[in-house]
C-alpha atoms as a PDB file:
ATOM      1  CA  UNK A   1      -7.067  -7.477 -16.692  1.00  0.00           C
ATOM      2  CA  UNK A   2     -10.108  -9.049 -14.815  1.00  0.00           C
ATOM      3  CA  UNK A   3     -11.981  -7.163 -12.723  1.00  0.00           C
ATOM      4  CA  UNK A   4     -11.594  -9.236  -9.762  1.00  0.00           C
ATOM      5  CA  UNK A   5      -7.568  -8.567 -10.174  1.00  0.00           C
ATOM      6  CA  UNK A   6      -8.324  -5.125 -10.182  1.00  0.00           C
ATOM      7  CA  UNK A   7     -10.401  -4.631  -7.311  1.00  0.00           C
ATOM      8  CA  UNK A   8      -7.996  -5.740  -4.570  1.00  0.00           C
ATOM      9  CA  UNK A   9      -5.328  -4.139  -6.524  1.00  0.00           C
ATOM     10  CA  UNK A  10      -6.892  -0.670  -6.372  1.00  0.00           C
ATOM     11  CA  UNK A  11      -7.882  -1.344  -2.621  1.00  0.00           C
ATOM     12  CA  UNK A  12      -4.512  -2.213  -1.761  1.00  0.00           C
ATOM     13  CA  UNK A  13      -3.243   1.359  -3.610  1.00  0.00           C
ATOM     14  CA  UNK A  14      -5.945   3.091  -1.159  1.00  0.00           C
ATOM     15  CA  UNK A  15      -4.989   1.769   1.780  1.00  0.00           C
ATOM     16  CA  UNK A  16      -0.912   2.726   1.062  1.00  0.00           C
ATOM     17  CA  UNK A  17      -1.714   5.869   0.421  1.00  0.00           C
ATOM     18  CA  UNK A  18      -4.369   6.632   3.478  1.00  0.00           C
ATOM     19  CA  UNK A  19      -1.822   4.847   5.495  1.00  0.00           C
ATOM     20  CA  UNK A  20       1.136   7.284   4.028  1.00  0.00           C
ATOM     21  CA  UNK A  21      -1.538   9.875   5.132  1.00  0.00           C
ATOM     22  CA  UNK A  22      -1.653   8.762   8.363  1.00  0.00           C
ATOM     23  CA  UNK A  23       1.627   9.037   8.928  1.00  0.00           C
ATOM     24  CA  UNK A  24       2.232  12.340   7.980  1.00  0.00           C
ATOM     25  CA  UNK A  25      -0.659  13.491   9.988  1.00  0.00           C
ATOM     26  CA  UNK A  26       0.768  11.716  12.775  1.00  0.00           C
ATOM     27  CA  UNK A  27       4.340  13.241  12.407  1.00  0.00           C
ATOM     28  CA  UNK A  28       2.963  16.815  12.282  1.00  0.00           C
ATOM     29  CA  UNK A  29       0.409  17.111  14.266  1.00  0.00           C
ATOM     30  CA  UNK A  30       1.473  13.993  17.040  1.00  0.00           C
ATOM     31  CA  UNK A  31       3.243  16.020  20.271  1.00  0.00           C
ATOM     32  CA  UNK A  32       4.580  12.317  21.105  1.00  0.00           C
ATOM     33  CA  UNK A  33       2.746  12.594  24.821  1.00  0.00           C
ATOM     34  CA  UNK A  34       0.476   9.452  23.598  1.00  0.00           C
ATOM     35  CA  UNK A  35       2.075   6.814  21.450  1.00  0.00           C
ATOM     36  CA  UNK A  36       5.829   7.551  20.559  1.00  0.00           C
ATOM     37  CA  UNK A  37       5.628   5.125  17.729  1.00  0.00           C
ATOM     38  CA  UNK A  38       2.323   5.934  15.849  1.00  0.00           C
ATOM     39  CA  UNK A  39       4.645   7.295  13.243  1.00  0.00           C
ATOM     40  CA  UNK A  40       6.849   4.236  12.576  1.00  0.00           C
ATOM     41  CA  UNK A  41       3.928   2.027  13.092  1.00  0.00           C
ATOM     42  CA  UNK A  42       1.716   3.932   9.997  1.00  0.00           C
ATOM     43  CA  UNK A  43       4.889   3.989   7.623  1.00  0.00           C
ATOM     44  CA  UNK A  44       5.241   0.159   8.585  1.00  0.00           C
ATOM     45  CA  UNK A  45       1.925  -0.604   7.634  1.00  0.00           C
ATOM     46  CA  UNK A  46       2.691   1.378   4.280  1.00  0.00           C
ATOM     47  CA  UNK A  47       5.795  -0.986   3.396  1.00  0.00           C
ATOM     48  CA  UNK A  48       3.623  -4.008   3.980  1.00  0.00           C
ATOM     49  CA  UNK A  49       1.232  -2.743   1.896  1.00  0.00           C
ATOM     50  CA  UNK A  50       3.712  -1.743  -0.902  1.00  0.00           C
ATOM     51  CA  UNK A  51       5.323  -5.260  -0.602  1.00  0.00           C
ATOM     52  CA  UNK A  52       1.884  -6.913  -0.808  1.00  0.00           C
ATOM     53  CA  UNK A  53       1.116  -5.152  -3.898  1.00  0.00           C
ATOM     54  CA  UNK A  54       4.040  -5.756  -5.592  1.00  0.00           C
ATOM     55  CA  UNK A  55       3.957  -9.540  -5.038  1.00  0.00           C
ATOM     56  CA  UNK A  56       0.462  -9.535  -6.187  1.00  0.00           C
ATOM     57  CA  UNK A  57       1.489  -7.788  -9.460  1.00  0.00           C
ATOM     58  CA  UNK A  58       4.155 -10.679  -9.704  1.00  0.00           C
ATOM     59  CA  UNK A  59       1.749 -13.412  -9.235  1.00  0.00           C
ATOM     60  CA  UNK A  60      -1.143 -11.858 -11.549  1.00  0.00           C
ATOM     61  CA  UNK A  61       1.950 -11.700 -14.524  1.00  0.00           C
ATOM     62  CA  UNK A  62       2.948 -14.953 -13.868  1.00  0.00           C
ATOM     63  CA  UNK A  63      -0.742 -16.661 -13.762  1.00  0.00           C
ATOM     64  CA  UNK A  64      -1.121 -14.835 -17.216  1.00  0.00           C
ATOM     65  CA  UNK A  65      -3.861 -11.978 -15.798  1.00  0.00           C
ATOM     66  CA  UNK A  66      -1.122  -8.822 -16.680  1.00  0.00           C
ATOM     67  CA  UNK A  67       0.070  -8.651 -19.944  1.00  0.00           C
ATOM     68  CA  UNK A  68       3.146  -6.374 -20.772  1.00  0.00           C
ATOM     69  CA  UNK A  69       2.951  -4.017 -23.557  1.00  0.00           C
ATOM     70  CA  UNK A  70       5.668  -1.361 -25.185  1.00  0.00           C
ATOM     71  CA  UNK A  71       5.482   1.904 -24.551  1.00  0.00           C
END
């Protein structure tokens, strides 16, 4: 895999999982006084990001940048 597939795919990881962070700081430390939905907004993000990840996994297989291999 080229490095310049790899770099935006480990970004992408990094972001999902401060963003998955996020939200669990938000759900146990948040009293709800300020934002209600700063939960639901962070764990949005986080699907986005999973989604965007996974299509760019598709596209790199199909342009021939991921190869499959047995385990």
């Amino acid at each position: 895999m080229d490095l310049i597939y790899k770099i935006p795919v480990v970004l992408i990881l990094g972001f999902i999982v401060f963003s998955l962070g996020q939200g669990m700081y938000y759900l146990a430390k948040d009293d709800g006084d300020v934002d209600k939905t700063r939960v639901v907004k962070a764990l949005t993000v986080r699907i986005v990001l999973s989604l965007t990840l996974f299509l760019l996994l598709i596209l790199g297989y199909f342009l021939g940048l991921l190869q499959p291999h047995g385990a």
